[in-house]
Protein backbone atom coordinates (compact mmCIF):
# COMPACT_ATOMS: atom_id res chain seq x y z
CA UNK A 1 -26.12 2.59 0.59
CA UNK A 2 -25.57 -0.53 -1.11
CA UNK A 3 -25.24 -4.08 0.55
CA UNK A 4 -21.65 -5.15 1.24
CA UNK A 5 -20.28 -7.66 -1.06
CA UNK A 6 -19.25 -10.56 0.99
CA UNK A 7 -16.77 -13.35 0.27
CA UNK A 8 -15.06 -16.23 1.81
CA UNK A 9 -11.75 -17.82 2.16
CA UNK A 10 -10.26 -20.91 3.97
CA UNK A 11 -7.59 -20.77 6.37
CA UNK A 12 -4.49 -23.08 5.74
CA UNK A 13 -3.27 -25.62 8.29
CA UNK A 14 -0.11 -23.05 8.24
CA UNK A 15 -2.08 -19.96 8.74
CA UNK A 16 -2.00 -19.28 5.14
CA UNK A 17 -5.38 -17.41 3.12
CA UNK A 18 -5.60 -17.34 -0.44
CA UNK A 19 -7.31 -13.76 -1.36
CA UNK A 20 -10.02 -13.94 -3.85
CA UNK A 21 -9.32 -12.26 -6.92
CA UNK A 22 -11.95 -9.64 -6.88
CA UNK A 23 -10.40 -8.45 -3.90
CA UNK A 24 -6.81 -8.85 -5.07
CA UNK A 25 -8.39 -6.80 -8.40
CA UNK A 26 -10.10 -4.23 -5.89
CA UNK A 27 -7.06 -3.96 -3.55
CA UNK A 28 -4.49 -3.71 -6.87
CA UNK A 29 -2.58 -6.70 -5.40
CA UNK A 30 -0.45 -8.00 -7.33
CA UNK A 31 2.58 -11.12 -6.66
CA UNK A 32 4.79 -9.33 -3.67
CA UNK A 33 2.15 -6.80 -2.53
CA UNK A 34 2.31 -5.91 1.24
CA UNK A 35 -0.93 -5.94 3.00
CA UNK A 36 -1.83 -4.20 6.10
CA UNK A 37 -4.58 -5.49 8.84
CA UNK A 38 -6.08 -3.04 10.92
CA UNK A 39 -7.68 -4.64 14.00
CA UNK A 40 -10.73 -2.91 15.14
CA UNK A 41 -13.62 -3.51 17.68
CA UNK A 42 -15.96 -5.75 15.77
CA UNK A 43 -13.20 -7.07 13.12
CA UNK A 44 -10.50 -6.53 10.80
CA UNK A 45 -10.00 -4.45 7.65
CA UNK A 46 -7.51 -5.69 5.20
CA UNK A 47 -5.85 -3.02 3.29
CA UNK A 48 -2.96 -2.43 0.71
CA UNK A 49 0.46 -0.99 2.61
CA UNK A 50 2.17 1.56 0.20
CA UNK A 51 1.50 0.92 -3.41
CA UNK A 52 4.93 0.54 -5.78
CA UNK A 53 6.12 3.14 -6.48
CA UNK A 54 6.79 1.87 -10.22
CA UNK A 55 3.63 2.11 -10.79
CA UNK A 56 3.59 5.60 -10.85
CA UNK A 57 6.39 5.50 -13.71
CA UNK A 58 5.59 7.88 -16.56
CA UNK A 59 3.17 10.43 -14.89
CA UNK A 60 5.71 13.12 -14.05
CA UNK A 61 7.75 14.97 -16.04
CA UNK A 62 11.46 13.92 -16.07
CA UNK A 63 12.88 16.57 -13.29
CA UNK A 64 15.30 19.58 -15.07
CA UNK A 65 18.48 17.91 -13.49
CA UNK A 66 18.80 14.64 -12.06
CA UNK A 67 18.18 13.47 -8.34
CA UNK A 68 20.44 11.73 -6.95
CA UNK A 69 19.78 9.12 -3.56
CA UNK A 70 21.32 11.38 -1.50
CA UNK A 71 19.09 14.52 -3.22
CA UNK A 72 16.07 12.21 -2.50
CA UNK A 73 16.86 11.33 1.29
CA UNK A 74 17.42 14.80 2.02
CA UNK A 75 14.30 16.14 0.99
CA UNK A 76 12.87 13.43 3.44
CA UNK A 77 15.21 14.30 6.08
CA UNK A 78 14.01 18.05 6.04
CA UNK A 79 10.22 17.55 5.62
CA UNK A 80 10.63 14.78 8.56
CA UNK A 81 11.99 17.96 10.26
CA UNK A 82 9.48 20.33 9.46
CA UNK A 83 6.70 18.14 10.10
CA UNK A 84 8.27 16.93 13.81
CA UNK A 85 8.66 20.76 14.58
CA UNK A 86 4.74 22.16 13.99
């Protein structure tokens, strides 16, 4: 196992950390990204919340007909269901 990579930042009089860019690069932040902090027992793990979903532009196939809003938040709805009901 190799060694972990550690590196250092400086916190601002208003709380305020600026991320170092190979963990920004590592993470995929980018200007806007939402991180997460997960408080455990002997520190803190900082992690990306859910990635934009632009970024996933292009690696489907366009769907036979289109979805609509409504299409999309009833097909949440239902699996919401499904899921709360196993």
């Amino acid at each position: 196992m190799s060694k972990p990579t550690e590196l250092a930042a400086t916190v601002s009089s208003k709380g305020q950390v600026v991320i170092p860019g190979d963990v920004r690069k590592r993470l995929g932040l980018t200007q806007g990204s939402v991180l997460r902090f997960v408080l455990e027992a002997d520190g803190v793990r900082l992690l990306p919340a859910a990635g934009d979903i632009r970024r996933l532009k292009g690696r489907l196939a366009n769907p036979k007909r289109p979805v609509t809003v409504d299409d999309m938040n009833r097909a949440i709805a239902q699996r919401r269901a499904k899921v709360a009901g196993a």
